[in-house]
N, C-alpha and C. Protein backbone atom coordinates (compact mmCIF):
# COMPACT_ATOMS: atom_id res chain seq x y z
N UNK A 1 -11.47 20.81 0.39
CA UNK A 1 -11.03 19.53 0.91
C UNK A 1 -10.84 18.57 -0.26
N UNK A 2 -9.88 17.77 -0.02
CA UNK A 2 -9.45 16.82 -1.12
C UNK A 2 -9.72 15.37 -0.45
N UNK A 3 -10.01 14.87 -1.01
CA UNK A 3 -10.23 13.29 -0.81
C UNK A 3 -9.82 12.29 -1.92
N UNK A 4 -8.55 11.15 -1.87
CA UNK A 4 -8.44 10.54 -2.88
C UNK A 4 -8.27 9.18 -2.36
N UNK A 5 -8.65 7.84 -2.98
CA UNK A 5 -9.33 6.78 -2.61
C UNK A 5 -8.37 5.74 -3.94
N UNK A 6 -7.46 4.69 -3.27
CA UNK A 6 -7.09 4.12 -4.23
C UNK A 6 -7.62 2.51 -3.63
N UNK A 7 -8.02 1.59 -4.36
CA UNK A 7 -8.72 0.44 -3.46
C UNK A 7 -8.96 -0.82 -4.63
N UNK A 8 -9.71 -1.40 -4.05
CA UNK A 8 -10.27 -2.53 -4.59
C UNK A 8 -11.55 -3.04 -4.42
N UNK A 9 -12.49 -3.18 -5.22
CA UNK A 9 -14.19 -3.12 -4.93
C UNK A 9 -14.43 -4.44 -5.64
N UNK A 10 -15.18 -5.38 -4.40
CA UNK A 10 -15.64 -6.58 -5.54
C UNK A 10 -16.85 -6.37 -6.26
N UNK A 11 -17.34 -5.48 -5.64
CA UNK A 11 -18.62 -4.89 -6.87
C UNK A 11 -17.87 -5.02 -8.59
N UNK A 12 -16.78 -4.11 -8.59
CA UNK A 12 -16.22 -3.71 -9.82
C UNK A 12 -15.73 -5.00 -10.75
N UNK A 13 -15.17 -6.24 -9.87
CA UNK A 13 -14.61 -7.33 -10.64
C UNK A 13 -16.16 -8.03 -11.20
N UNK A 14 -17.10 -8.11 -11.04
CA UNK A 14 -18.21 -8.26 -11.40
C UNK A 14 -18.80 -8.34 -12.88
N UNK A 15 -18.92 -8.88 -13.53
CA UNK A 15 -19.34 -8.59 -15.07
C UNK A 15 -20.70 -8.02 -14.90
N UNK A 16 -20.77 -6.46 -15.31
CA UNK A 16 -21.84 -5.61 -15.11
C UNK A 16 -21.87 -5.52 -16.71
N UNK A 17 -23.75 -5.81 -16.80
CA UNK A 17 -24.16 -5.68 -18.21
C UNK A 17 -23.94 -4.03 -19.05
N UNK A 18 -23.81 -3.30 -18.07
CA UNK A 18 -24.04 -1.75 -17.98
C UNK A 18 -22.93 -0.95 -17.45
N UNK A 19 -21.20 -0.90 -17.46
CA UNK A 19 -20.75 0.07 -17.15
C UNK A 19 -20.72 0.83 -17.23
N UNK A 20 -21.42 1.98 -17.97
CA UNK A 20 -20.72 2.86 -18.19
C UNK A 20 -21.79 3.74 -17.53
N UNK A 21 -22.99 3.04 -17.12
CA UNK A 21 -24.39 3.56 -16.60
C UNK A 21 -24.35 3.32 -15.17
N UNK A 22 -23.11 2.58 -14.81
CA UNK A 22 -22.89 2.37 -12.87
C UNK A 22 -21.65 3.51 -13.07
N UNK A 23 -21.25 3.47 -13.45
CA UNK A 23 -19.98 4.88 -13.12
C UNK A 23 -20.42 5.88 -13.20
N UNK A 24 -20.97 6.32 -14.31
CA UNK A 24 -22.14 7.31 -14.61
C UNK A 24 -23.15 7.70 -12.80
N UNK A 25 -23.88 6.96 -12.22
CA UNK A 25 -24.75 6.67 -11.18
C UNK A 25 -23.86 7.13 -10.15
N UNK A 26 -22.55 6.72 -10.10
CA UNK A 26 -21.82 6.89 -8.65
C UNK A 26 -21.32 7.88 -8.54
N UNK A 27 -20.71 8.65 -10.12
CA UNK A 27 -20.47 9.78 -10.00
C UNK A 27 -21.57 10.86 -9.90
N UNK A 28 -22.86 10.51 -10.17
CA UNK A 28 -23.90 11.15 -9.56
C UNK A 28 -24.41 11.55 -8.37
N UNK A 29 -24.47 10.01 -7.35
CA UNK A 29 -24.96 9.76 -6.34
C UNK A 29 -23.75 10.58 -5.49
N UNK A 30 -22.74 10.31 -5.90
CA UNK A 30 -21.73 11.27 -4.84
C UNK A 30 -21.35 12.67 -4.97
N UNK A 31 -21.84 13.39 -6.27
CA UNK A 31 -21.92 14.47 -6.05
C UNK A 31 -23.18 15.16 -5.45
N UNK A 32 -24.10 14.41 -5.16
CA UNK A 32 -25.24 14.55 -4.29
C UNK A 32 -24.84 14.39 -3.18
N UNK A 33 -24.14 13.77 -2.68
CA UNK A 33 -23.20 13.13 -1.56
C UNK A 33 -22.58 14.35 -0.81
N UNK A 34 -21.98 14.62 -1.54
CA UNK A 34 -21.38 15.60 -0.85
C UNK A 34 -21.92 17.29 -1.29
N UNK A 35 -22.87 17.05 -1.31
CA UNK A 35 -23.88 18.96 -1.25
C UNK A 35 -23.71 19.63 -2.05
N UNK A 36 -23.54 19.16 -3.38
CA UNK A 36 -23.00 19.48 -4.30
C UNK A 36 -23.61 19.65 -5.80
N UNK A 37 -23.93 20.29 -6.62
CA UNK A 37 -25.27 20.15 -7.90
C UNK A 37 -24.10 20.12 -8.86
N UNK A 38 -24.31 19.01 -10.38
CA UNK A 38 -23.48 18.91 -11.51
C UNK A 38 -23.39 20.49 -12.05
N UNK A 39 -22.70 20.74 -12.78
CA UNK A 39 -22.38 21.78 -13.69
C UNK A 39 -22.80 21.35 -15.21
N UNK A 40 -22.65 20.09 -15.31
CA UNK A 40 -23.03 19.61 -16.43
C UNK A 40 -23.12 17.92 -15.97
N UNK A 41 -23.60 17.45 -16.92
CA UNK A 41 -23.64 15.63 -16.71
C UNK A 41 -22.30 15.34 -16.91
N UNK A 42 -22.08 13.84 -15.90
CA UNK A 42 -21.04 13.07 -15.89
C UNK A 42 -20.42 12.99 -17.21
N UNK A 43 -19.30 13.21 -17.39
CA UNK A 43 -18.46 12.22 -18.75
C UNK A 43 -17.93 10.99 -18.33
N UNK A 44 -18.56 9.84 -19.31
CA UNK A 44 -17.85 8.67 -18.80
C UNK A 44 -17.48 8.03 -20.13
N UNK A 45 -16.53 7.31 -19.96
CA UNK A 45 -15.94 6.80 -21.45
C UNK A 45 -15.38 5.08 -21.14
N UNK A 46 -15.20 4.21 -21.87
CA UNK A 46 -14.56 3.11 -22.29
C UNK A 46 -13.77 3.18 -22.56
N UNK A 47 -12.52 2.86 -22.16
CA UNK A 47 -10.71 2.43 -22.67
C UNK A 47 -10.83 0.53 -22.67
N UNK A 48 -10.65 0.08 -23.70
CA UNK A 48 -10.33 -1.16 -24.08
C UNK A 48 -9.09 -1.69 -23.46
N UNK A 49 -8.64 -2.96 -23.41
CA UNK A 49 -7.14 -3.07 -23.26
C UNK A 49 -6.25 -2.42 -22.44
N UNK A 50 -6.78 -2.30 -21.69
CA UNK A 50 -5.97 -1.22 -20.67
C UNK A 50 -5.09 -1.65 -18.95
N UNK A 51 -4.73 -1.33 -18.73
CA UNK A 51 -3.88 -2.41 -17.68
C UNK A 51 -2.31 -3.22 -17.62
N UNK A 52 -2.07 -3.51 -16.68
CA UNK A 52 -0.60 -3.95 -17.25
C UNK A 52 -0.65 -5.20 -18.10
N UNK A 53 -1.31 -6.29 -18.10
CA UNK A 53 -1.44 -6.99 -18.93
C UNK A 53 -2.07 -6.93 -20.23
N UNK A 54 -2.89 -5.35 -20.72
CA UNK A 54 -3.16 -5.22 -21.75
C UNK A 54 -4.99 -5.76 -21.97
N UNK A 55 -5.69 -6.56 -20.63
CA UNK A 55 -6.62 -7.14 -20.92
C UNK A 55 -8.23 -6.70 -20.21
N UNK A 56 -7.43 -5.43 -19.72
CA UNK A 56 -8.46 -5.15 -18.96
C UNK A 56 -9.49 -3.66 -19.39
N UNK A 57 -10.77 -3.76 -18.69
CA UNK A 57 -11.24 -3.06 -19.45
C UNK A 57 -11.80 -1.66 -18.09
N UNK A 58 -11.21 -0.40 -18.48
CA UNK A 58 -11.24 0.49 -17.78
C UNK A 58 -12.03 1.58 -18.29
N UNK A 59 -13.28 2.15 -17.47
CA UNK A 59 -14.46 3.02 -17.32
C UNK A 59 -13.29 4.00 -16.61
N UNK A 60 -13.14 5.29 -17.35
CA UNK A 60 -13.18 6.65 -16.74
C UNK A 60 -14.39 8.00 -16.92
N UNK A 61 -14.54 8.43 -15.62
CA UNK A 61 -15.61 8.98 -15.60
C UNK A 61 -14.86 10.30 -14.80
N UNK A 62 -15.38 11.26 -15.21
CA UNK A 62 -15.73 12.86 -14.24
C UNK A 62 -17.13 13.69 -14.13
N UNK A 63 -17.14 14.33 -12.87
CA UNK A 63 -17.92 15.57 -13.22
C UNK A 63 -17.54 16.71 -12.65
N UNK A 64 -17.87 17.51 -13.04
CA UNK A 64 -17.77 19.06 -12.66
C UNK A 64 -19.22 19.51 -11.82
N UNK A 65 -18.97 19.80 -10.49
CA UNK A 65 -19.92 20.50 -9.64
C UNK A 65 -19.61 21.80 -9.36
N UNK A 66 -20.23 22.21 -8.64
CA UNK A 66 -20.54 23.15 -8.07
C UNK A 66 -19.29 23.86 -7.43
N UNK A 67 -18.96 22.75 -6.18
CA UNK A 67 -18.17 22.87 -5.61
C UNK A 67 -16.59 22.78 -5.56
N UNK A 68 -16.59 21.73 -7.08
CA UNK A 68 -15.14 21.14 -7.60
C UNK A 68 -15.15 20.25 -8.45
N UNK A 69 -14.77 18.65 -7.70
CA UNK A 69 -14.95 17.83 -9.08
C UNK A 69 -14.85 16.28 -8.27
N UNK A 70 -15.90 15.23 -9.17
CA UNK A 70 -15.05 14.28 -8.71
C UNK A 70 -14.80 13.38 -9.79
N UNK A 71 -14.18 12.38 -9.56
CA UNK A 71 -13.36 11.64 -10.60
C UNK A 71 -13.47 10.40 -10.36
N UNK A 72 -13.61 9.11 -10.98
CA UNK A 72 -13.42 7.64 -11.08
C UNK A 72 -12.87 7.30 -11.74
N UNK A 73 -11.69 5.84 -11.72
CA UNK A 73 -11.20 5.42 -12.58
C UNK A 73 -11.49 3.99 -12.25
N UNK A 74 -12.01 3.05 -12.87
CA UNK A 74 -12.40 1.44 -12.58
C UNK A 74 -11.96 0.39 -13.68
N UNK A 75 -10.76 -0.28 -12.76
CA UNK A 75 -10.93 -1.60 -13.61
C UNK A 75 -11.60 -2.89 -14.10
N UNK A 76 -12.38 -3.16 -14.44
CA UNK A 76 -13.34 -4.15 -14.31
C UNK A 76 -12.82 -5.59 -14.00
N UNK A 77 -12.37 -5.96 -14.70
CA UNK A 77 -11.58 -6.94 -14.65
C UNK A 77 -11.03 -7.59 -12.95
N UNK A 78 -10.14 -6.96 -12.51
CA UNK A 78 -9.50 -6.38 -11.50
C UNK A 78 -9.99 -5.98 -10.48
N UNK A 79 -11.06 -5.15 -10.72
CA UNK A 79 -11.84 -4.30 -9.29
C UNK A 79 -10.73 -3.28 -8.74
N UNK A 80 -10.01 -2.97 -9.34
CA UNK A 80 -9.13 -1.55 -8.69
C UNK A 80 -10.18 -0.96 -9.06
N UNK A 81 -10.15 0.51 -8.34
CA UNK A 81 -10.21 1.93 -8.63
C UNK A 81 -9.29 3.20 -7.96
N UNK A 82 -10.16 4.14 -8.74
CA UNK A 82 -9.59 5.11 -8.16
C UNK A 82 -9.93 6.39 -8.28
N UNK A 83 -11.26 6.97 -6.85
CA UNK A 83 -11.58 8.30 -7.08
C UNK A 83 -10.89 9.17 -5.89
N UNK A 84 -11.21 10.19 -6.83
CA UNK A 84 -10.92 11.67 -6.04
C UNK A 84 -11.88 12.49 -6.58
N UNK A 85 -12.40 13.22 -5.23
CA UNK A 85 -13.09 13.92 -4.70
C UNK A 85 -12.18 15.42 -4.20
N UNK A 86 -12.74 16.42 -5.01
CA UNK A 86 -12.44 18.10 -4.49
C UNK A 86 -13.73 18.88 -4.02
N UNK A 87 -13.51 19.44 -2.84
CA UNK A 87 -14.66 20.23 -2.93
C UNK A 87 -14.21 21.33 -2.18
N UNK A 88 -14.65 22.78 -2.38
CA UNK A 88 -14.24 23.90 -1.64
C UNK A 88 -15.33 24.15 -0.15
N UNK A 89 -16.05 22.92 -0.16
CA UNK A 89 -16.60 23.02 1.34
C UNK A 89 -16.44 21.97 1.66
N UNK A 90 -16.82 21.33 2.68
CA UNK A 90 -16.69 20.20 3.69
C UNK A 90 -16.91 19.13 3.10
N UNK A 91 -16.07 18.34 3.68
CA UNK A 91 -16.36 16.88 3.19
C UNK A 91 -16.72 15.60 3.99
N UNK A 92 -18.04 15.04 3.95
CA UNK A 92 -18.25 14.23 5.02
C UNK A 92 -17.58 12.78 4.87
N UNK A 93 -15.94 12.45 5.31
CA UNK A 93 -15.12 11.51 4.83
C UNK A 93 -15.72 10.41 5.50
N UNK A 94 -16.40 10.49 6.17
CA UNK A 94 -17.17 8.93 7.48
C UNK A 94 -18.57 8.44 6.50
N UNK A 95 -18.84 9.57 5.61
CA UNK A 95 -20.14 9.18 5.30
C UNK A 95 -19.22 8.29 3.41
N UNK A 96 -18.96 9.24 3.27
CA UNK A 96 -18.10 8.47 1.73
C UNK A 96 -17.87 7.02 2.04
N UNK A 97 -16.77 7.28 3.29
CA UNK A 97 -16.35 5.51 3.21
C UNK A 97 -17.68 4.90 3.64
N UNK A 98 -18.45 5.04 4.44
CA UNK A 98 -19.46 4.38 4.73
C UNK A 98 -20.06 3.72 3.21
N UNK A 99 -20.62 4.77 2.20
CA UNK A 99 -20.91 4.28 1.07
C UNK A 99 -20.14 3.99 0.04
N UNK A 100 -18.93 4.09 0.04
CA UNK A 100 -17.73 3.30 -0.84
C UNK A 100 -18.15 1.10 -0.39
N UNK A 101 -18.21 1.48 1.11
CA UNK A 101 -18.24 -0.24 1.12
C UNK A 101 -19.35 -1.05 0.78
N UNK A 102 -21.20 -0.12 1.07
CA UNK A 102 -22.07 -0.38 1.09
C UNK A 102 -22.25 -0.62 -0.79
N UNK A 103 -21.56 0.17 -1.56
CA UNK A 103 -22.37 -0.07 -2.66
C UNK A 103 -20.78 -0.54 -3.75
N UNK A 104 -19.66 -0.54 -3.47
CA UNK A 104 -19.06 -0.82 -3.98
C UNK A 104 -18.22 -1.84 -3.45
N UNK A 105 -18.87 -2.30 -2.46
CA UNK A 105 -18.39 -3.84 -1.41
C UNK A 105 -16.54 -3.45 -1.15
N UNK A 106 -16.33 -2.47 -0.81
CA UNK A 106 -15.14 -1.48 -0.69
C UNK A 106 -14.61 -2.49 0.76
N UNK A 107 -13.10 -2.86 0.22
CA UNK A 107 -12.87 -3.44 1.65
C UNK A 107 -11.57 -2.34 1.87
N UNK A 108 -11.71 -2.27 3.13
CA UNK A 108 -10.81 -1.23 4.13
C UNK A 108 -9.27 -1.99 3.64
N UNK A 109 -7.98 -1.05 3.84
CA UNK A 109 -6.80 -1.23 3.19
C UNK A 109 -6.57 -0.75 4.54
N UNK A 110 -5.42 -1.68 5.46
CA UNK A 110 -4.89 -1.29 6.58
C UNK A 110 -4.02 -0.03 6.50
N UNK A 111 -3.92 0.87 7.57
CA UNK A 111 -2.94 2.03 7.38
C UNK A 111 -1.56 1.47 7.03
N UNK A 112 -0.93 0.97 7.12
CA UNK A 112 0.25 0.31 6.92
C UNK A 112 0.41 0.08 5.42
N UNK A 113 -0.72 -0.53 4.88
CA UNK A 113 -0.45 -1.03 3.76
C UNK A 113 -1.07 0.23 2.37
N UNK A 114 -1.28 0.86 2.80
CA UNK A 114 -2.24 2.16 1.95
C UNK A 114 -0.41 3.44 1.44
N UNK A 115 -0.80 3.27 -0.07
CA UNK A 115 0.16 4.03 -0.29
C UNK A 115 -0.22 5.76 -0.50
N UNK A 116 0.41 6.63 0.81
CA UNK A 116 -0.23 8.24 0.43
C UNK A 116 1.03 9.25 0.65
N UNK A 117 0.38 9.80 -0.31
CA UNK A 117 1.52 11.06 -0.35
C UNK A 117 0.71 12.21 0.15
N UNK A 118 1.48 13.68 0.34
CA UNK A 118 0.88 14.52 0.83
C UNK A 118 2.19 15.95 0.43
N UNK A 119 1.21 16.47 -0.05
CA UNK A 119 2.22 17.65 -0.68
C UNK A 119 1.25 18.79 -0.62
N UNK A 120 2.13 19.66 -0.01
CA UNK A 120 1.79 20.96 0.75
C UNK A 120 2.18 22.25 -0.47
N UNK A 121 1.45 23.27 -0.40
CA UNK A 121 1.71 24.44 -1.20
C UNK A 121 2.58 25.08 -0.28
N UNK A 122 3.42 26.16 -1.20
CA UNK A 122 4.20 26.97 0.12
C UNK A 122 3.06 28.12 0.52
């Protein structure tokens, strides 16, 4: 199952003394999340300057589980993100969003306004 999440978190616009140790945490907490044990610890990194205006400062993070992988991308500045979640077993999508809003103050994007693609293997 694939799960990919493009949004806006006011957690993230937040000046956090510690990014790279909250991206680090979430990509933890959610591979626990979804039944899943690391393969190795999170990689998370700092990109400076990043954004269309050049001013923003973007945390990318992955890990490798068990089951697949998941991924973050956060603007700080901004509060975009953007994870995706793979896993070759089930995915509890009611429980994710549940904790996307609880800890990343995740506000819901109307169906209308949510941009998704969907591309099928033959």
């Amino acid at each position: 199952m694939h799960l990919a999440v493009d949004g806006v978190a006011a957690k993230l616009a937040t000046t956090m003394a510690e990014p790279l140790d909250f991206i680090y945490g979430l990509l933890d907490d959610l591979t626990g999340m979804i039944g899943a044990e690391l393969l190795v610890p999170p990689q998370v990194v700092k990109l400076l300057n990043d954004g269309a205006d050049g001013n923003d400062l973007r945390i990318s993070g992955f890990a490798i589980t068990t089951t697949g992988h998941v991924a973050m991308h956060a603007w700080l500045v901004t509060g975009k993100f953007s994870l995706c979640i793979y896993s070759c077993s089930s995915l509890n999508f009611a429980l994710i969003h549940q904790w996307l809003i609880e800890e990343l103050s995740y506000e819901d994007i109307p169906p209308e306004k949510m941009e998704v693609q969907l591309i099928k293997g033959r």
